[in-house]
N, C-alpha and C. Protein backbone atom coordinates (compact mmCIF):
# COMPACT_ATOMS: atom_id res chain seq x y z
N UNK A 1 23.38 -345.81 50.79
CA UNK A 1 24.58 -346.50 51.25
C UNK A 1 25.06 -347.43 50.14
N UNK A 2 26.55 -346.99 50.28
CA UNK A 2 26.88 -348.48 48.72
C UNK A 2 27.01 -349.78 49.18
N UNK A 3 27.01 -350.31 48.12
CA UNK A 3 27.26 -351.92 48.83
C UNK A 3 28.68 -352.19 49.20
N UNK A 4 28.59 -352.92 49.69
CA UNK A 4 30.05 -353.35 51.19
C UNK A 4 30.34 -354.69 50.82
N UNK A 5 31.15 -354.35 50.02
CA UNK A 5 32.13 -355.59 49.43
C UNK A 5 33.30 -356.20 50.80
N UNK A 6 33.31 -357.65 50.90
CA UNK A 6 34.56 -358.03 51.55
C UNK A 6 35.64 -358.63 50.90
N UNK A 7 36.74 -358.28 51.21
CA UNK A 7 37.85 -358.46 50.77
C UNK A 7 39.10 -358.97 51.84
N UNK A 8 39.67 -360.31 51.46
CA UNK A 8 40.03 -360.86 51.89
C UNK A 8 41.73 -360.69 51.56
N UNK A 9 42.46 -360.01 52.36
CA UNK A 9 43.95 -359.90 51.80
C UNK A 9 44.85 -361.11 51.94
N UNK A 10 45.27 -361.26 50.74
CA UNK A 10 46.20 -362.30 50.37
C UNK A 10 47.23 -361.88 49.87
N UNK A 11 47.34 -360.82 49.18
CA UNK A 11 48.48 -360.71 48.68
C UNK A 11 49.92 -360.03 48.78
N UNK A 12 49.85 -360.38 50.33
CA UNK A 12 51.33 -359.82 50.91
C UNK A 12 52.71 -360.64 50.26
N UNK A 13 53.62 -360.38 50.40
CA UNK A 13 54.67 -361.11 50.18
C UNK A 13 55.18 -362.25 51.12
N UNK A 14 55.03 -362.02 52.75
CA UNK A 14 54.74 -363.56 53.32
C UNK A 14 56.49 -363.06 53.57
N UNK A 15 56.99 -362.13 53.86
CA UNK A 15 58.70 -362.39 53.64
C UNK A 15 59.17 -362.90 55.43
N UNK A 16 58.36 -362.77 56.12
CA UNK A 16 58.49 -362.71 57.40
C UNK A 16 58.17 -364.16 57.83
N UNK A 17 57.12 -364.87 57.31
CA UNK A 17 57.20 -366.26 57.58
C UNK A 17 57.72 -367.47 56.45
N UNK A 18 58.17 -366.79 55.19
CA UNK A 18 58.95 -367.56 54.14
C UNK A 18 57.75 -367.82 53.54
N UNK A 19 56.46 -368.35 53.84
CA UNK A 19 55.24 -368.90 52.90
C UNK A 19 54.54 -368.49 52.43
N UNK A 20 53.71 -368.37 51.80
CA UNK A 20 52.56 -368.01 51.52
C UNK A 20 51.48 -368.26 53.18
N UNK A 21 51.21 -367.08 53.73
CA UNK A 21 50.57 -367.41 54.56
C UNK A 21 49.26 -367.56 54.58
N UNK A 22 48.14 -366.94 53.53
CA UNK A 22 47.07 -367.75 53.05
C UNK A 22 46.81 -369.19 52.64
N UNK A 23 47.95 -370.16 52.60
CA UNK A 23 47.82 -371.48 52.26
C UNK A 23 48.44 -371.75 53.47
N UNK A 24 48.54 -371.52 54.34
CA UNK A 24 49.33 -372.24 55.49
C UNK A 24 47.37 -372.72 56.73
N UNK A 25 47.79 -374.54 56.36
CA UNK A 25 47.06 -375.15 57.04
C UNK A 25 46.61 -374.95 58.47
N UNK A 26 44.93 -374.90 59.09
CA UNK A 26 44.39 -375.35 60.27
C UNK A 26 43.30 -376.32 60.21
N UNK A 27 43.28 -376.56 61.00
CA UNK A 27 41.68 -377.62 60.89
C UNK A 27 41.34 -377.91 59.24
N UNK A 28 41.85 -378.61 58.77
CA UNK A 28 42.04 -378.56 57.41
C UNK A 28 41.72 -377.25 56.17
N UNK A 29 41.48 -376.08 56.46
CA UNK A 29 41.55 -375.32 55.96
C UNK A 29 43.15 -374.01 56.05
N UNK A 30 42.85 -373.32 54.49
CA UNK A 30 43.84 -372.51 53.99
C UNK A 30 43.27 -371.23 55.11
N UNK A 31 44.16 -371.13 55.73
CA UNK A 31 44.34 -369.72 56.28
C UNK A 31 43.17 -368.75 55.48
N UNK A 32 43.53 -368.33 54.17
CA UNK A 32 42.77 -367.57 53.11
C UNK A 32 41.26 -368.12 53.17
N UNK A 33 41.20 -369.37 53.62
CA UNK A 33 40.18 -369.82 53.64
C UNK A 33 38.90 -369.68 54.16
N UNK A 34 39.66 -369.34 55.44
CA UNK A 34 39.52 -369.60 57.06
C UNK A 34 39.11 -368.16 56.99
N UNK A 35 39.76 -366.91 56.71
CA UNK A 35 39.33 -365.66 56.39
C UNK A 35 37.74 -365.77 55.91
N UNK A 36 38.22 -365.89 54.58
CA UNK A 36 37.10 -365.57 53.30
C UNK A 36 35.65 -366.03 53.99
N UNK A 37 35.74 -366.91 54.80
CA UNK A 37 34.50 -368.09 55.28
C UNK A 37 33.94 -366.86 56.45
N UNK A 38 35.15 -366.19 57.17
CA UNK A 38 34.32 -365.58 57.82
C UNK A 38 33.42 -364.25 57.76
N UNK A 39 34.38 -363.93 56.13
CA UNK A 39 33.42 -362.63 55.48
C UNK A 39 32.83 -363.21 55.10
N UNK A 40 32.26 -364.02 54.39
CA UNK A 40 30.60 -364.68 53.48
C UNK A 40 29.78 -364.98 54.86
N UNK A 41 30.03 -365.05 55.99
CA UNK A 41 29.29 -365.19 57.25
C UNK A 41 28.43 -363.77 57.82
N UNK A 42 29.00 -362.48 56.85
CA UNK A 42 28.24 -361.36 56.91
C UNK A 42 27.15 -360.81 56.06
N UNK A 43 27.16 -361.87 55.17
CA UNK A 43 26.40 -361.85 53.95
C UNK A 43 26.33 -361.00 53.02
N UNK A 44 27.38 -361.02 52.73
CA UNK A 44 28.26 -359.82 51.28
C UNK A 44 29.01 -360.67 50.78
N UNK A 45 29.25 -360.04 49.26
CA UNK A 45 29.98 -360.44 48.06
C UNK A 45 31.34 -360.78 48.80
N UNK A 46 32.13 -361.53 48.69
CA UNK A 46 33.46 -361.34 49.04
C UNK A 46 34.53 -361.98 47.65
N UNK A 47 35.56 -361.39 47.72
CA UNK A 47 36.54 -361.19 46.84
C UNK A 47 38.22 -361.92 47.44
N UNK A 48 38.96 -361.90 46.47
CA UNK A 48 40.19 -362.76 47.53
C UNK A 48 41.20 -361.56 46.56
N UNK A 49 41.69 -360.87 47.09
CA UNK A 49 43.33 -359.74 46.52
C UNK A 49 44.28 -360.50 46.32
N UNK A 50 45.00 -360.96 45.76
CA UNK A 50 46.10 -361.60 45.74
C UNK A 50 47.36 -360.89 44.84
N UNK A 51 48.35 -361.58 44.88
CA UNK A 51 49.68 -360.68 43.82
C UNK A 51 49.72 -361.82 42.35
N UNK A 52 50.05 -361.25 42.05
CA UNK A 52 49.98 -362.02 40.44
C UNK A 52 50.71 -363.60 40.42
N UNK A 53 51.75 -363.11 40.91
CA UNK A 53 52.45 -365.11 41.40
C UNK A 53 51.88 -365.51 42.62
N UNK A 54 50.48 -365.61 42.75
CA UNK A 54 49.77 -366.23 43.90
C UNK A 54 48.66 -367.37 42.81
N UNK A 55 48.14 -366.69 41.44
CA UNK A 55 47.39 -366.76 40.86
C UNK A 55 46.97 -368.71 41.16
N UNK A 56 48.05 -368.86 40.28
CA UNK A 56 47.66 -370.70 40.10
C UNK A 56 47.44 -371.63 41.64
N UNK A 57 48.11 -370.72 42.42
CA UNK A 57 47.88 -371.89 43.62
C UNK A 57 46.00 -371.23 44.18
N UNK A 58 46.17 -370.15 44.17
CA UNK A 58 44.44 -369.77 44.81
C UNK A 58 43.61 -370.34 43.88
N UNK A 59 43.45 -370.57 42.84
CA UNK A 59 42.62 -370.70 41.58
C UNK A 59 42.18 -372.14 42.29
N UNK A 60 43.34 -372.50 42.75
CA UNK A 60 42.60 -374.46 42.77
C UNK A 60 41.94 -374.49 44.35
N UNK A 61 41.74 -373.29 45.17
CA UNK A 61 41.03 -373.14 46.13
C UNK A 61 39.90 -372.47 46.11
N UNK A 62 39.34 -371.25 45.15
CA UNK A 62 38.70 -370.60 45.20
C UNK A 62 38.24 -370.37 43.61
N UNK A 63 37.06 -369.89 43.49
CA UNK A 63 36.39 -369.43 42.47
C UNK A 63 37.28 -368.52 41.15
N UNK A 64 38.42 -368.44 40.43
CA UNK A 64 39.09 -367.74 39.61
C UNK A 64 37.91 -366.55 39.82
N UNK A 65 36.91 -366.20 39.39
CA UNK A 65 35.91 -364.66 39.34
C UNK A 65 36.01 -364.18 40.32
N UNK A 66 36.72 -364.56 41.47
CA UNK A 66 36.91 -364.11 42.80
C UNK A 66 38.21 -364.11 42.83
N UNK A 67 38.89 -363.90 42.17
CA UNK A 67 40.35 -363.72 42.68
C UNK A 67 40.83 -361.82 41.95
N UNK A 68 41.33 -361.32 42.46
CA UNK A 68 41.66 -360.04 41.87
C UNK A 68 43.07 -360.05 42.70
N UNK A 69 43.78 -359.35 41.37
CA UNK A 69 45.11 -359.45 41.40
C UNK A 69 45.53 -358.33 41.14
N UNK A 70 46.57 -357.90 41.83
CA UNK A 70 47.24 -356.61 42.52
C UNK A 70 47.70 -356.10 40.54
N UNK A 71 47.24 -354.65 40.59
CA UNK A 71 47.59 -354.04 39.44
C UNK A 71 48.37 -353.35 39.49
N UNK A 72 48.64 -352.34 40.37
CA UNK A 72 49.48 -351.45 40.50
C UNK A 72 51.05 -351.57 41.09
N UNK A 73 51.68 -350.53 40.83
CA UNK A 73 53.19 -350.75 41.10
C UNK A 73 53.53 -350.28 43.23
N UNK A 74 52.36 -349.89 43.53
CA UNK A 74 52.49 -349.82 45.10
C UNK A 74 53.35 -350.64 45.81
N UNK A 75 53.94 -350.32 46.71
CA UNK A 75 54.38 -351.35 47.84
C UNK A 75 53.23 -351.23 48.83
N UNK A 76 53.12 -352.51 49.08
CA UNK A 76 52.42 -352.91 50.59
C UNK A 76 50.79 -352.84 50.35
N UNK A 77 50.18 -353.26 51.29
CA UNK A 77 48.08 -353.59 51.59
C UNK A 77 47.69 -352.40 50.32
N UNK A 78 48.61 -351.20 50.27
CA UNK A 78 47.85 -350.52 49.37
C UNK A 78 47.64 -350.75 48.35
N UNK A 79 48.53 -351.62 47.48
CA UNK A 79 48.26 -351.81 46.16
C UNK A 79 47.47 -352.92 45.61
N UNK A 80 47.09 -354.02 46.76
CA UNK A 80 46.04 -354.61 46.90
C UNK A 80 44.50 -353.88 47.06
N UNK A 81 44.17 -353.04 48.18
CA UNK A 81 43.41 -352.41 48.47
C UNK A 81 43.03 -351.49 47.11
N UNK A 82 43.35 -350.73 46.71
CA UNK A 82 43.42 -349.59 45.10
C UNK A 82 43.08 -351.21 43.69
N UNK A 83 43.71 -352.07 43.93
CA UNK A 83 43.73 -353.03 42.80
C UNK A 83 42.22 -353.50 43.05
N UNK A 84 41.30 -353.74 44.71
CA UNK A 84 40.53 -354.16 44.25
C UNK A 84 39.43 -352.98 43.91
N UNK A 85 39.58 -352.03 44.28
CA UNK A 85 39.02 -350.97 43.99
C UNK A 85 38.35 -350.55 42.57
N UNK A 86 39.88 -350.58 41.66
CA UNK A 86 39.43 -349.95 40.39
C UNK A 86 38.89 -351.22 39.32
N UNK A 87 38.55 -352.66 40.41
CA UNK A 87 38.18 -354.04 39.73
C UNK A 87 36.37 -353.36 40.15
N UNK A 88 36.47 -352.97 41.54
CA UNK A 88 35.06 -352.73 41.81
C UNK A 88 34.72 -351.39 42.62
N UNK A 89 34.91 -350.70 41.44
CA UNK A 89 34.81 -348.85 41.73
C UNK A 89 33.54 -348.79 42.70
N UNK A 90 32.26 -349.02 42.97
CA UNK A 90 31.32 -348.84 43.26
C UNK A 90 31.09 -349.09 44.78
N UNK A 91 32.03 -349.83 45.46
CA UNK A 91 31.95 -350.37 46.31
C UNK A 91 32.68 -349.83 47.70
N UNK A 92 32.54 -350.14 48.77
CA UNK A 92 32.89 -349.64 50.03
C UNK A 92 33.45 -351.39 50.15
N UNK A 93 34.00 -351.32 51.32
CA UNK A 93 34.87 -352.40 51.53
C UNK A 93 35.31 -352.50 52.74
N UNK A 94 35.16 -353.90 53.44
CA UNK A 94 35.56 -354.24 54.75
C UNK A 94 37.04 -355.30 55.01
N UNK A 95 38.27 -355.03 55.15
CA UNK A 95 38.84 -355.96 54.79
C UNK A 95 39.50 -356.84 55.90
N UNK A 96 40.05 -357.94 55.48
CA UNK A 96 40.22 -358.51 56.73
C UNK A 96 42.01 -359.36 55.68
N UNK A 97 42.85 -359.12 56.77
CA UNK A 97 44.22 -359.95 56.50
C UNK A 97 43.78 -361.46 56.78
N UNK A 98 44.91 -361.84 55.72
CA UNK A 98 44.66 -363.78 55.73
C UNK A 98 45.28 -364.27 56.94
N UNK A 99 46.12 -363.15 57.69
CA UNK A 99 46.55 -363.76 58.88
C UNK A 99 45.66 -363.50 60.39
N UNK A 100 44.41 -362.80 60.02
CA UNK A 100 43.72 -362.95 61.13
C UNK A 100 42.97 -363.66 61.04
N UNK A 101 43.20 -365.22 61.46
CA UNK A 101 42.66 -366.21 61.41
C UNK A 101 41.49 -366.32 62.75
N UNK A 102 41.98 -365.87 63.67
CA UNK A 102 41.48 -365.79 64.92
C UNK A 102 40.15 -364.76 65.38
N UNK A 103 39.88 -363.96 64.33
CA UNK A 103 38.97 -362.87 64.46
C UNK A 103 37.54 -363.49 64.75
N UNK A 104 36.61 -363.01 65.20
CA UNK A 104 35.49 -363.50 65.36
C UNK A 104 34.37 -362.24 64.87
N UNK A 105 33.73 -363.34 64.28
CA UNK A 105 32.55 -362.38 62.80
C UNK A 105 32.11 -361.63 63.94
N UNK A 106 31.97 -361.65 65.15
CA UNK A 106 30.91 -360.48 66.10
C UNK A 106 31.78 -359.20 66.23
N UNK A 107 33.04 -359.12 65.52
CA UNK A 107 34.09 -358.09 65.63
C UNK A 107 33.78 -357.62 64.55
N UNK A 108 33.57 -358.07 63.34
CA UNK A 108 33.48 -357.76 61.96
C UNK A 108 32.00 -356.96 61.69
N UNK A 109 30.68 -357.96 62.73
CA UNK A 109 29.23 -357.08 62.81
C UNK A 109 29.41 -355.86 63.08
N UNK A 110 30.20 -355.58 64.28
CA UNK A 110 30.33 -354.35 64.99
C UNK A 110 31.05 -353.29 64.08
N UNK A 111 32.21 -353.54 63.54
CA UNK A 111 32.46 -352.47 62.50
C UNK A 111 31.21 -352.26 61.73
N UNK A 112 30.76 -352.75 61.07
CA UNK A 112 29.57 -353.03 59.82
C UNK A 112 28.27 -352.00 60.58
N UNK A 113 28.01 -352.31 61.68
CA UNK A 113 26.94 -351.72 62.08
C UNK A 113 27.71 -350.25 62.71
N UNK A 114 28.78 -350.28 62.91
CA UNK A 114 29.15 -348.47 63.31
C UNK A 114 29.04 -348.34 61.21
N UNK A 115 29.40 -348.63 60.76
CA UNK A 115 29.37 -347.83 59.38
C UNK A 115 28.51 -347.53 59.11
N UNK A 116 27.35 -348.37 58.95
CA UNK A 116 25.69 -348.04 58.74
C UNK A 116 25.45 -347.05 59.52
N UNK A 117 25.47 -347.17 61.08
CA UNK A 117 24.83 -346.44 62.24
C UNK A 117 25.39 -345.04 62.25
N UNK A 118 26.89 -344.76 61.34
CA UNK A 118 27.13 -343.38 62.03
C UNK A 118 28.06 -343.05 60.58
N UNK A 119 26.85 -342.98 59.78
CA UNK A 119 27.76 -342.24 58.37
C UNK A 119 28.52 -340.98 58.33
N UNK A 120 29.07 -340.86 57.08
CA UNK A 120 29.88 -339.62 57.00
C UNK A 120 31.60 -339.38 57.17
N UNK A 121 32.05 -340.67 57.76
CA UNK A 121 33.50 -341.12 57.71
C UNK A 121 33.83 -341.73 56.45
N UNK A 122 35.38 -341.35 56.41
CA UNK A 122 35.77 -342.12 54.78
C UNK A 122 36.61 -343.57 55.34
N UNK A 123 36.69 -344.06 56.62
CA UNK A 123 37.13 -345.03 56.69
C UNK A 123 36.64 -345.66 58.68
N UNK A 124 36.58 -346.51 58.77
CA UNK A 124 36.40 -347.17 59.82
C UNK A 124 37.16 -348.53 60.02
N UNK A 125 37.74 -348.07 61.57
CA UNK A 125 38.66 -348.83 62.04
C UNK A 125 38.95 -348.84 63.30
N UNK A 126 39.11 -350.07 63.66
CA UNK A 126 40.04 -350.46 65.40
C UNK A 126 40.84 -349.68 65.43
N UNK A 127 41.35 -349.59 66.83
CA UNK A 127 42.52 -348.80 67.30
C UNK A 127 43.05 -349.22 68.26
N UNK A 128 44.04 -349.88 68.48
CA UNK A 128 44.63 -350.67 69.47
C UNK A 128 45.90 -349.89 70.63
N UNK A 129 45.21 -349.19 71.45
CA UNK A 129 45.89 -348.14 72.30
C UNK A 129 46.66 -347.61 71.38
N UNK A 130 47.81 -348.01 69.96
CA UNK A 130 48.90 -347.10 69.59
C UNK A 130 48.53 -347.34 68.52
N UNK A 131 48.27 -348.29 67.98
CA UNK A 131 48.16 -348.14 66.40
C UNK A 131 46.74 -348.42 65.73
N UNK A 132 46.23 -348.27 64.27
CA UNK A 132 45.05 -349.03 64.25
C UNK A 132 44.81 -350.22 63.39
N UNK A 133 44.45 -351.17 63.11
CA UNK A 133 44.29 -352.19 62.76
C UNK A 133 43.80 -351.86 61.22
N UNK A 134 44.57 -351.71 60.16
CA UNK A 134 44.67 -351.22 58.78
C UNK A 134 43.86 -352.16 58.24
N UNK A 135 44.26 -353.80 58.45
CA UNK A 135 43.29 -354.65 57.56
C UNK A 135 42.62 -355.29 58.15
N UNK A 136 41.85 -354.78 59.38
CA UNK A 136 40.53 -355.26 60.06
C UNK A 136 39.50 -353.50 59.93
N UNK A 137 39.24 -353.31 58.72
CA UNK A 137 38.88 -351.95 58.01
C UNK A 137 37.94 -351.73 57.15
N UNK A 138 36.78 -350.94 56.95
CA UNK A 138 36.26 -350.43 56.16
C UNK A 138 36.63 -349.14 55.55
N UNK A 139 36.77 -349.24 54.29
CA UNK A 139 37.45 -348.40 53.53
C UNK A 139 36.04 -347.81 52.27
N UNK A 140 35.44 -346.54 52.60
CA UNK A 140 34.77 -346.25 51.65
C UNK A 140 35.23 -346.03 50.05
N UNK A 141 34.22 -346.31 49.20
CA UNK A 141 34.83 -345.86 47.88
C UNK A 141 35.15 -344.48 47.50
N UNK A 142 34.25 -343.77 48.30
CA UNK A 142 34.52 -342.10 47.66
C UNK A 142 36.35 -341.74 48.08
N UNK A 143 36.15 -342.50 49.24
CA UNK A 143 37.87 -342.14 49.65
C UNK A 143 38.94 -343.46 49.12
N UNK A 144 38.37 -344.00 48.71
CA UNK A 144 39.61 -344.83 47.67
C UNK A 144 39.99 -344.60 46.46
N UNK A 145 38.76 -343.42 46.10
CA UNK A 145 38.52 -342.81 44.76
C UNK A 145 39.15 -341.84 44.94
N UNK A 146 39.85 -341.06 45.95
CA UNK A 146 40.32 -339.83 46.32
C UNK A 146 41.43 -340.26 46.66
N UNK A 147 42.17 -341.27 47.15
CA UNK A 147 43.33 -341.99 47.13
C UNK A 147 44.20 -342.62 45.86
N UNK A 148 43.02 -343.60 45.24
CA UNK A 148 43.80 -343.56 43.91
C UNK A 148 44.35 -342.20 43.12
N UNK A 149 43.36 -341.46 42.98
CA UNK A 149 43.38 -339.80 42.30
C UNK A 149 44.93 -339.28 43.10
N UNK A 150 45.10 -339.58 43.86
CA UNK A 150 45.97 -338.66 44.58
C UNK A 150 47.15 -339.14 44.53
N UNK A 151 47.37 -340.67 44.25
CA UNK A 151 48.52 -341.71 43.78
C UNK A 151 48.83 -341.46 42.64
N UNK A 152 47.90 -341.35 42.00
CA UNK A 152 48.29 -341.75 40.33
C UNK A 152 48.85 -339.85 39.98
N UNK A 153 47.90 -339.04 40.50
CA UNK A 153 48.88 -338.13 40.14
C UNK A 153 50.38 -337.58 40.70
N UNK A 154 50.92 -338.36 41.42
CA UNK A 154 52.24 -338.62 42.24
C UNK A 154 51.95 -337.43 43.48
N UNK A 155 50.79 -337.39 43.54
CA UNK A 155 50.22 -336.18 44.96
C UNK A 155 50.71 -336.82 46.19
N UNK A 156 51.41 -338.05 46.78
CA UNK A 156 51.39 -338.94 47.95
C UNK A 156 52.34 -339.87 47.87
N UNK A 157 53.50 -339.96 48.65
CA UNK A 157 54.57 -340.92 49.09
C UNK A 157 54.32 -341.42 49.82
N UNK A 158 53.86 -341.33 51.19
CA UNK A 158 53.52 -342.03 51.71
C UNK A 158 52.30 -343.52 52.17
N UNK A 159 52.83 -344.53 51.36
CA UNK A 159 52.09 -345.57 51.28
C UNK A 159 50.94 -346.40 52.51
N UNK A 160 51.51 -345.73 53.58
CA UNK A 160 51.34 -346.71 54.71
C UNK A 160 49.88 -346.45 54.98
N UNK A 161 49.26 -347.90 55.63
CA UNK A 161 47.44 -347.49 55.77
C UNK A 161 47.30 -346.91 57.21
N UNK A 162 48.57 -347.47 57.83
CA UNK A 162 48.50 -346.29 59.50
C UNK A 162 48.20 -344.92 58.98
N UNK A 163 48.91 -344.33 58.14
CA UNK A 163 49.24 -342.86 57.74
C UNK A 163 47.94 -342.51 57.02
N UNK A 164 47.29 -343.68 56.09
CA UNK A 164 46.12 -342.86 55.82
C UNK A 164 44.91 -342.82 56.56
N UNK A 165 44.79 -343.42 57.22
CA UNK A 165 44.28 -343.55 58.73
C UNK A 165 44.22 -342.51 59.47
N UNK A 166 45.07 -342.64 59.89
CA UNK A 166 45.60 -341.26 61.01
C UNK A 166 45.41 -339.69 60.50
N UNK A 167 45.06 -339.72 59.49
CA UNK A 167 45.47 -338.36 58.76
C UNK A 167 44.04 -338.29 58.13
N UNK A 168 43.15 -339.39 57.74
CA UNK A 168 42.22 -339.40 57.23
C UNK A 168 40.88 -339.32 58.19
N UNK A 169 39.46 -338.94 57.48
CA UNK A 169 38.35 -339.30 58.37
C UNK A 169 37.78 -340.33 58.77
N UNK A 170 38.28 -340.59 59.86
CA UNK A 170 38.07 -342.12 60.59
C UNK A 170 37.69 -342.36 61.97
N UNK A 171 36.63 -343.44 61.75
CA UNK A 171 35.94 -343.41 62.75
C UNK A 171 37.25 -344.76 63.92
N UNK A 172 37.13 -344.11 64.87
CA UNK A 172 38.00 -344.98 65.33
C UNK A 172 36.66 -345.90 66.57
N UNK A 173 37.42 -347.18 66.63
CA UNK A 173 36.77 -348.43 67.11
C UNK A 173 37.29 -348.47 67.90
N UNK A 174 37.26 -348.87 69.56
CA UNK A 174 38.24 -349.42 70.48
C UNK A 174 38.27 -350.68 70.17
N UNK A 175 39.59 -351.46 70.29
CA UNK A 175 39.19 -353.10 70.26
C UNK A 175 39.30 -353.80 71.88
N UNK A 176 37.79 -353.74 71.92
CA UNK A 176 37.47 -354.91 72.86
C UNK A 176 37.55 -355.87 72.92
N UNK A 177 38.22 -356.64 71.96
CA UNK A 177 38.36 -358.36 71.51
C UNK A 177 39.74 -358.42 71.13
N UNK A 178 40.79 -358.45 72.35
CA UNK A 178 42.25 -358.32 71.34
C UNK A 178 42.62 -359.67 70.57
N UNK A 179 41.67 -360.99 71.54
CA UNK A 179 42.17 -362.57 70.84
C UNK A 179 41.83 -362.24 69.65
N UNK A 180 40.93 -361.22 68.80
CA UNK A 180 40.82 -361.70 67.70
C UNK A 180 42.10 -360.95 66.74
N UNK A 181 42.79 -359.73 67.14
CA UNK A 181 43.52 -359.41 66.81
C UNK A 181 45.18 -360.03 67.00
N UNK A 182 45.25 -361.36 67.39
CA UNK A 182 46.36 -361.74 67.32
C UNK A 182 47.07 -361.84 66.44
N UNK A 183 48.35 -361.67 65.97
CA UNK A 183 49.44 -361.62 65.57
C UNK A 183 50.04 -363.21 65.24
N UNK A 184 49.39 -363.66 64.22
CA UNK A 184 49.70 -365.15 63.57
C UNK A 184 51.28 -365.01 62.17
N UNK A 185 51.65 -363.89 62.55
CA UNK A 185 52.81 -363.69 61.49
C UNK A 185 53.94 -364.28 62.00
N UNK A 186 54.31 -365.12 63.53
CA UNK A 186 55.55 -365.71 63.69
C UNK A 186 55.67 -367.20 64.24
N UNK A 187 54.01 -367.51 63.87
CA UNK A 187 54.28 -369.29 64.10
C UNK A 187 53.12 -370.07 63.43
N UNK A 188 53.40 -371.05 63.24
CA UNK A 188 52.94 -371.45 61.81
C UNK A 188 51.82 -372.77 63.05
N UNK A 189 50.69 -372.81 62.26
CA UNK A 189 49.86 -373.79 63.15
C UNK A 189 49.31 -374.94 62.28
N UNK A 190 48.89 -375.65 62.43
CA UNK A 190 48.54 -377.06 61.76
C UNK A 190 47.10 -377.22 62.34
């Protein structure tokens, strides 16, 4: 089994709440923060994705050797996801958005232990009656390695992680915990 890197997405564009929503304050912590804290609570490496004009403000929150910054010309989670990839080819990956602040690590065990417990999928993920939860995800390397390959040779237009999901081998999760899947993209909390 490879090692299971976490990765903490930051580097959306935020166009929907105007901010940076990884720096947007709770209980005195950065959103991004508030994430990252709850992947190092699984006891794996964790990493922070960010976009290149995120750089200077994360740096003064987090470790710079932990920051990886979006390389590719992708739109959307994918070009984060592939950016941290070809930073750490070796790795399988669990990721979690900076806006699921609300998730609870016993949601995050349970993916972790279906991946261990029932190998042979190239991705594992919730499924929320219609759609599935793209960045509450384990994403193996052999199939990020088969994704990049398939990008770079212009084999794939379609960007979206629903679509590679849906189309891909995936273990699907019911989510029994929807509080942790709430939807923090249209109000800002203190």
């Amino acid at each position: 089994m490879k090692q299971l890197l976490g990765v903490a997405m930051c580097g959306g564009q935020s166009r929907r709440m105007g901010t940076d929503k990884g720096l947007i304050m709770r209980g005195g912590m950065a959103w991004a923060q508030i994430v990252t804290s709850k992947l190092s609570n699984l006891q794996i490496p964790v990493v922070i994705s960010i976009n290149p004009s995120q750089y200077s403000n994360y740096k003064q929150l987090f470790d710079p050797g932990s920051l990886i910054m979006d390389t590719l010309t992708l739109q959307g989670p994918l070009n984060g996801l592939l950016s941290v990839h070809q930073a750490r080819p070796d790795a399988d990956m669990i990721v979690l958005a900076c806006d699921m602040i609300d998730m609870k690590v016993v949601v995050l065990q349970n993916l972790i232990q279906r991946y261990r417990n029932e190998p042979g999928f190239d991705y594992y993920a919730y499924h929320n009656d219609h759609f599935f939860e793209p960045l509450c995800a384990i994403y193996t390397c052999a199939a990020l390695k088969a994704l990049n390959l398939k990008f770079d040779s212009g084999g794939a237009t379609n960007f979206s992680l629903q679509n590679i999901l849906i189309n891909g081998n995936t273990k699907q999760l019911p989510v029994d915990d929807s509080e942790s899947f709430n939807n923090n993209n249209e109000h800002l909390t203190s």
